[in-house]
Protein backbone atom coordinates (compact mmCIF):
# COMPACT_ATOMS: atom_id res chain seq x y z
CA UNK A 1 -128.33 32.40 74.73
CA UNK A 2 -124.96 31.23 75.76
CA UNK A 3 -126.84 28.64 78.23
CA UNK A 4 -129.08 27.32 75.03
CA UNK A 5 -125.27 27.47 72.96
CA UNK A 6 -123.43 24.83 75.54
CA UNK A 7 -126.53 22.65 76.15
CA UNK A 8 -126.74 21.84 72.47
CA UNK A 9 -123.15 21.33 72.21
CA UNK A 10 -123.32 18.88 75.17
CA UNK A 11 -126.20 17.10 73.09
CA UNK A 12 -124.26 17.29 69.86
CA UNK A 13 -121.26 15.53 71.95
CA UNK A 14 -123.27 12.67 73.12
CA UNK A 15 -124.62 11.98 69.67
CA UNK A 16 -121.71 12.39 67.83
CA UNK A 17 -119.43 10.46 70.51
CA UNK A 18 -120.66 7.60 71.80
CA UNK A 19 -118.35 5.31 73.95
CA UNK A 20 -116.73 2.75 72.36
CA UNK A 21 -118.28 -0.12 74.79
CA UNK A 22 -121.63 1.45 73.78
CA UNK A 23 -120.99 2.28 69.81
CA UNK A 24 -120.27 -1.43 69.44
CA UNK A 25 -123.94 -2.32 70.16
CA UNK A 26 -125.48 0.62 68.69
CA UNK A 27 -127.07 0.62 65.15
CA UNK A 28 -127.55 3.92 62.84
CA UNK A 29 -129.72 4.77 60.50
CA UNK A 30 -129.26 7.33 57.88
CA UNK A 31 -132.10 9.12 55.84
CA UNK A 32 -133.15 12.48 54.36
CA UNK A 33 -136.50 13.82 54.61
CA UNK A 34 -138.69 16.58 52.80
CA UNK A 35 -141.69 18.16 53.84
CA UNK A 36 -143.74 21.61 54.82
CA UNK A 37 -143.46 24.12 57.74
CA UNK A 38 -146.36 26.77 58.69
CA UNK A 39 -144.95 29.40 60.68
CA UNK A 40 -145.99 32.00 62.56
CA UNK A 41 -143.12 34.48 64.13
CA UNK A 42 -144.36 35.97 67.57
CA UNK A 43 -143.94 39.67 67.64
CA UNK A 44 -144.15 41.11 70.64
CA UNK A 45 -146.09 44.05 69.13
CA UNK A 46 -149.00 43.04 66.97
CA UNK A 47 -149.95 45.98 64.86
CA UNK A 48 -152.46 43.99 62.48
CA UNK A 49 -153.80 40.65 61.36
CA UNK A 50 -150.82 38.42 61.46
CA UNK A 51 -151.26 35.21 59.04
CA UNK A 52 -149.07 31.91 59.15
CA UNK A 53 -146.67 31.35 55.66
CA UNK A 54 -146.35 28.21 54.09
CA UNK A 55 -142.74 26.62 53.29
CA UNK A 56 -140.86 23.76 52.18
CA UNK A 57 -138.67 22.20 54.30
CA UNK A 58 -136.18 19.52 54.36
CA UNK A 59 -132.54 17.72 55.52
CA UNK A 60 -130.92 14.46 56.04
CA UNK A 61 -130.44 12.92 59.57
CA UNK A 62 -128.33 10.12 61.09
CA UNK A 63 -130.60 7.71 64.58
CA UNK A 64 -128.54 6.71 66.89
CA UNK A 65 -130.19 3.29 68.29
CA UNK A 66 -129.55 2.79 71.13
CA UNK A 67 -131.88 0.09 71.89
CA UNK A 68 -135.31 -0.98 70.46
CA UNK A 69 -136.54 1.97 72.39
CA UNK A 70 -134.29 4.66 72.58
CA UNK A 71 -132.40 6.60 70.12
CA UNK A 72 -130.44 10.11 69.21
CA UNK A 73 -131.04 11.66 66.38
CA UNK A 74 -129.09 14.68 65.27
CA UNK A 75 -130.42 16.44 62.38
CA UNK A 76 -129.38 19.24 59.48
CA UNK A 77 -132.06 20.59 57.52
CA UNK A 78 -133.40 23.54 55.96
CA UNK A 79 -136.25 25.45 57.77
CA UNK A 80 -137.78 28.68 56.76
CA UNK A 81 -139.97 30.33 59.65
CA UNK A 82 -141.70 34.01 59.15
CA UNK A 83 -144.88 35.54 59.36
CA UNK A 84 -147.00 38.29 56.85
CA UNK A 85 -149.13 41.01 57.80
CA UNK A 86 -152.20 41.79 56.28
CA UNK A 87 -153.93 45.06 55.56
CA UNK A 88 -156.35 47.35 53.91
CA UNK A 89 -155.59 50.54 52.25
CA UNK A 90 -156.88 52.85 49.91
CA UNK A 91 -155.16 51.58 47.21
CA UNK A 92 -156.22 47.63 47.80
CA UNK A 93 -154.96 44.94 49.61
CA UNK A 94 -151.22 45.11 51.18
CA UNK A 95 -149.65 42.13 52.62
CA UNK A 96 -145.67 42.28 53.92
CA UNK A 97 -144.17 38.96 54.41
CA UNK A 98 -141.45 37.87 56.30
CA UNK A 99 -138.82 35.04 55.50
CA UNK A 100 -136.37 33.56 57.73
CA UNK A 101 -134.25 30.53 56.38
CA UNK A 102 -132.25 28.59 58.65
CA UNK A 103 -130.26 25.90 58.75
CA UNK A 104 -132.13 24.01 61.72
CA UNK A 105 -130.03 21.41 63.52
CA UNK A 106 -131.93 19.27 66.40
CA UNK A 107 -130.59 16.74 68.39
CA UNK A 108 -133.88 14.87 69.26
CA UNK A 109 -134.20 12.25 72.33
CA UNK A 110 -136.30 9.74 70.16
CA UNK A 111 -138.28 6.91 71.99
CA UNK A 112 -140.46 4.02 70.23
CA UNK A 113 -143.65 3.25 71.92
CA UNK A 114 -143.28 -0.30 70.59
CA UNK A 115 -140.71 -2.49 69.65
CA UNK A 116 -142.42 -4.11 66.61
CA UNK A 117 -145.00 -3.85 64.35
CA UNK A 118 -145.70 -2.68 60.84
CA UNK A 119 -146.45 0.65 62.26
CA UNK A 120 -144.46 1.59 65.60
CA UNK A 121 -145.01 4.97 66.97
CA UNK A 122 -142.72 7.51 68.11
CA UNK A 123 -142.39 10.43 70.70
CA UNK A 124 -139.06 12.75 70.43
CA UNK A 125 -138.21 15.99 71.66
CA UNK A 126 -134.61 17.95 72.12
CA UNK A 127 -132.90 20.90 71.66
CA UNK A 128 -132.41 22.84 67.97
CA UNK A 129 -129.84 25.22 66.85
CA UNK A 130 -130.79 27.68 63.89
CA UNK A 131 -128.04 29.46 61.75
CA UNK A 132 -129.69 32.33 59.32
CA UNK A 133 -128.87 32.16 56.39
CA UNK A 134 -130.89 34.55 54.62
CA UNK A 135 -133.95 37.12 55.32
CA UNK A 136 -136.57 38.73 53.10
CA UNK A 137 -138.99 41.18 53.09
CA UNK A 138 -141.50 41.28 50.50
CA UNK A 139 -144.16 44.09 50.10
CA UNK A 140 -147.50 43.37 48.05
CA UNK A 141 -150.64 45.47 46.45
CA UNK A 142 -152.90 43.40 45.03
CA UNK A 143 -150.45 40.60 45.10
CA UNK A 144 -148.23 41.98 42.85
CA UNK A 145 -145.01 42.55 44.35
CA UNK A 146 -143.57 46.11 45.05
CA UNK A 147 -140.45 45.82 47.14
CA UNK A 148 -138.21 42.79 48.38
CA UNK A 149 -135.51 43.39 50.50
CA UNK A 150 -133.38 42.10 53.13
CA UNK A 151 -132.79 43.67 56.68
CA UNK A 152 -130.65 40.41 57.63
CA UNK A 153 -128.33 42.64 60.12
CA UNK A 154 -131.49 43.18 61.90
CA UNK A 155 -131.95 39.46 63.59
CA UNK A 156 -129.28 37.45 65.05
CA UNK A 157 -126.99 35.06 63.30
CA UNK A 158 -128.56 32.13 65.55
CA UNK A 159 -131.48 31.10 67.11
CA UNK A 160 -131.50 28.79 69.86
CA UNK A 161 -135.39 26.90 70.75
CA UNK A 162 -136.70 23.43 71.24
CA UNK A 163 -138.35 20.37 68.39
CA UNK A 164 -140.91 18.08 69.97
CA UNK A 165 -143.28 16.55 68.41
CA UNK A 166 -144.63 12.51 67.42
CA UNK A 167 -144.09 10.48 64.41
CA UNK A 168 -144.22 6.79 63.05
CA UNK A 169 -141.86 4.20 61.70
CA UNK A 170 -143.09 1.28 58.78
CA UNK A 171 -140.38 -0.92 57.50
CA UNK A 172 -140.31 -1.41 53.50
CA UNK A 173 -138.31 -4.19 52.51
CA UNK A 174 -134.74 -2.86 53.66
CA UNK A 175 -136.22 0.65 53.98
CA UNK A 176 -137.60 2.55 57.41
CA UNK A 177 -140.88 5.13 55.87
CA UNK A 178 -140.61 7.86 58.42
CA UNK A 179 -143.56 10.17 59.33
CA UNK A 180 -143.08 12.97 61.59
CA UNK A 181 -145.40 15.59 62.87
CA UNK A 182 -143.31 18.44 64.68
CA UNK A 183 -143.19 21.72 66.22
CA UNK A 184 -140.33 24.35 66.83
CA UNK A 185 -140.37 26.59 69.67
CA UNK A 186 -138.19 29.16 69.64
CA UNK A 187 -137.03 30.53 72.83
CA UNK A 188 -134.68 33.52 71.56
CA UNK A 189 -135.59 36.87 70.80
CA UNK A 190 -134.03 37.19 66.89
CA UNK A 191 -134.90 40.65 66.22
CA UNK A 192 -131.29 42.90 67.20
CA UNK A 193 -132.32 46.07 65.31
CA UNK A 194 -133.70 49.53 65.94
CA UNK A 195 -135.35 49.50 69.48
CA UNK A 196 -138.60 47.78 68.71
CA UNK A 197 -140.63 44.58 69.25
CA UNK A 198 -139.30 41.23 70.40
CA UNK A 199 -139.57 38.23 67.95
CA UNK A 200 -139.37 34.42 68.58
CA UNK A 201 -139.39 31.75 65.72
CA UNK A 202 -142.49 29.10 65.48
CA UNK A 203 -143.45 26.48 63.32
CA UNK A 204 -145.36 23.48 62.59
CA UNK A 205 -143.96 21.09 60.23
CA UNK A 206 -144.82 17.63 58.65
CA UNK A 207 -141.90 15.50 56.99
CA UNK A 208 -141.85 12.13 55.49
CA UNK A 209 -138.72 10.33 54.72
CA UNK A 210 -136.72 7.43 53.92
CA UNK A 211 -133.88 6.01 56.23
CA UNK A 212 -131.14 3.00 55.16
């Protein structure tokens, strides 16, 4: 974890501080984006039929261009990841859901497969940091809701994984429309409580935003 820790600090570093030859020639881009994330937490454990949860997600960003090509692209947003189990019992259907929210920050190598067009695709992948924020536990019968609590001292105050995914770029007038197809791969074992299973982050998310 301490390994994942420096390498996105080193990433953070080159976005944030490019040299000042460089920074001259470089143009940014600012936007926010919104979206949905399907997640699926890997247990190692599976004691029953795990389904995916559905989310909103969303955060502002600041591309680094570097050229016509290339850019950085460090990110803040809000991600919630999680998982619910599903089961029968004798007095109907239970479900337990799981909610982790994060504050998700990637620093994404960005490259354009063109250099114009009205539609330009785009291929990115880098390192993400999560910081919890919160987590939930909600118990159903029926759907109606029985219990909700929170076990956050169970599961690490980070979580350290990987964004990759592909996306497209169509200029508006002075405005880029960004589309953006991604998945998160955690690569850290969250869960810190009583001895039990191991548990890794996942999630599939589409955004589309706006960036100036």
């Amino acid at each position: 974890m301490k390994k994942g820790v420096l390498v996105f600090g080193a990433a953070l570093l080159l976005a944030a501080f490019v040299p000042r030859p460089v920074a001259a020639a470089v143009d940014i881009d600012l936007g926010f984006k919104g979206g949905l994330s399907l997640s699926k937490a890997r247990w190692s454990d599976v004691d029953g039929p795990r389904k995916s949860v559905l989310r909103a997600t969303f955060g502002v960003f600041a591309a680094f261009n570097l050229n016509k090509n290339f850019a950085i692209q460090p990110e803040i947003n809000f991600l919630s990841t999680g998982d619910q189990l599903v089961a029968t019992i004798d007095t109907g259907e239970f479900k337990l859901v799981y909610f982790y929210n994060y504050l998700h920050i990637p620093v994404l190598i960005k490259y354009r497969l063109a250099q114009q067009g009205k539609v330009i695709p785009v291929i990115f992948a880098g390192p993400a940091l999560g910081i919890l924020l919160s987590e939930r536990e909600k118990e159903y019968v029926d759907d109606i809701l029985v219990r909700d609590i929170s076990r956050k001292q169970w599961y690490k105050s980070t979580d350290f994984g990987a964004d990759f995914g592909v996306g497209a770029e169509m200029m508006m007038n002075k405005c880029k429309i960004l589309l953006d197809l991604r998945y998160y791969l955690g690569l850290s074992n969250i869960y810190i409580g009583p001895p039990g299973p191991t548990v890794k982050n996942r999630a599939l998310m589409f955004t589309a935003g706006v960036g100036f």
